[in-house]
Protein backbone atom coordinates (compact mmCIF):
# COMPACT_ATOMS: atom_id res chain seq x y z
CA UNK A 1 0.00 0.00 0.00
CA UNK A 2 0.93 4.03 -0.80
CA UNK A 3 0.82 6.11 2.34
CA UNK A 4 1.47 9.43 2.87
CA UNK A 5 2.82 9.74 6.39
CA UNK A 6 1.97 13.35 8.67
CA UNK A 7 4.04 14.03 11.03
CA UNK A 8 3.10 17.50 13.18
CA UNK A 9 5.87 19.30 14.58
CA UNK A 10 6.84 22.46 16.36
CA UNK A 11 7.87 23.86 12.90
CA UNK A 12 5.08 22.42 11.08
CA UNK A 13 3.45 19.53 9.42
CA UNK A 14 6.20 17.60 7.71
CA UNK A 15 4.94 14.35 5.29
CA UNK A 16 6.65 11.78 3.41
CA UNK A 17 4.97 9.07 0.78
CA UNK A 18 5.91 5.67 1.04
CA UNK A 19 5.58 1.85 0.03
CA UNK A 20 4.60 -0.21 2.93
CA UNK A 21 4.24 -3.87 2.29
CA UNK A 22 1.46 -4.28 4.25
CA UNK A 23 -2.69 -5.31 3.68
CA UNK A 24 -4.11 -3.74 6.36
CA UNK A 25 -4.24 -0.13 7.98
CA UNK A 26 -4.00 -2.04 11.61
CA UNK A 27 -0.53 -3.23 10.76
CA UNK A 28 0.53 0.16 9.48
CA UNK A 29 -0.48 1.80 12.74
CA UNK A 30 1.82 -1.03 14.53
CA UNK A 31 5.08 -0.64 12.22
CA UNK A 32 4.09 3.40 12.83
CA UNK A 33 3.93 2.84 16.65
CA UNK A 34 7.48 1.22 16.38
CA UNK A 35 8.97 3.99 14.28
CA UNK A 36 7.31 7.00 16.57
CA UNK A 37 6.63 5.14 19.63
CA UNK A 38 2.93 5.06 21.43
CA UNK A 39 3.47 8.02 22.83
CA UNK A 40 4.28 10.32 19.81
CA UNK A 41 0.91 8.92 17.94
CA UNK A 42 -1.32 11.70 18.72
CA UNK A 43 1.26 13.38 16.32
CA UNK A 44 1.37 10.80 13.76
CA UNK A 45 -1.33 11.16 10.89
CA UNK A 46 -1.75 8.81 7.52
CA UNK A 47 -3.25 8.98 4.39
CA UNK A 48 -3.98 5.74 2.04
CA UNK A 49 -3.17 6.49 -1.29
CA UNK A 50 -5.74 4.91 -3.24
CA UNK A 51 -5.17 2.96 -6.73
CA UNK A 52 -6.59 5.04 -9.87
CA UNK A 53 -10.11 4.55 -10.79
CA UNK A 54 -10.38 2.98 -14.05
CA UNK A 55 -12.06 4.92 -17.36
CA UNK A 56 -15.50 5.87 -16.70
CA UNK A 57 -17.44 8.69 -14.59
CA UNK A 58 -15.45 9.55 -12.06
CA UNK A 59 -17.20 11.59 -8.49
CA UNK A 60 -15.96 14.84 -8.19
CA UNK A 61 -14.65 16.35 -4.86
CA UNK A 62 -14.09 19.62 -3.64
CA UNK A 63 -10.29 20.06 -2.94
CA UNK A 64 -9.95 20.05 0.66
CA UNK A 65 -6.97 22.34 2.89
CA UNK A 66 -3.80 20.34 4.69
CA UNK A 67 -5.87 21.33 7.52
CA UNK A 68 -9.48 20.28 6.79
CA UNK A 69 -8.22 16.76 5.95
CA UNK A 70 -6.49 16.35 9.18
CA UNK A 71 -9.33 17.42 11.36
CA UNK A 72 -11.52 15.07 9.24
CA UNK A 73 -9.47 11.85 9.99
CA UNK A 74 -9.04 12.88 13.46
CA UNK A 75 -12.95 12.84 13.78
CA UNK A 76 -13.24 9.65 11.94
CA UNK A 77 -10.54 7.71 14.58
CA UNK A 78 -12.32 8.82 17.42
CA UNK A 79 -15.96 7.13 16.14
């Protein structure tokens, strides 16, 4: 799976997109808890990089700020 990794900091939100070989988003958060450490994940945000769509009708989304899309997956984790 593509990720793109968030990681907020003093200066900033840094990110970096990357090849995991994993299947599931519960073994990305463990190899992330192992690279950060449980107590850094509050600070640790990811994104799933979903494969293209193939040819056809396509939805179309309103692009959304760093920001917005943070506070949206924040929301969804705490459900």
């Amino acid at each position: 799976m593509e990720v793109t990794i968030y990681l907020l900091e003093d200066e900033g939100i840094r990110s970096k997109t990357t090849r995991f070989p994993f299947k599931t988003e519960a073994t990305l958060k463990k190899h992330l808890t192992s690279i950060y450490g449980s107590a850094n994940m509050d600070k640790v945000e990811w994104d799933i990089i979903e494969p293209e769509e193939e040819e056809g009708l396509e939805e179309i989304e309103e692009p959304e700020t760093e920001i917005g899309s943070y506070l949206k997956r924040k929301m969804r984790r705490k459900k």
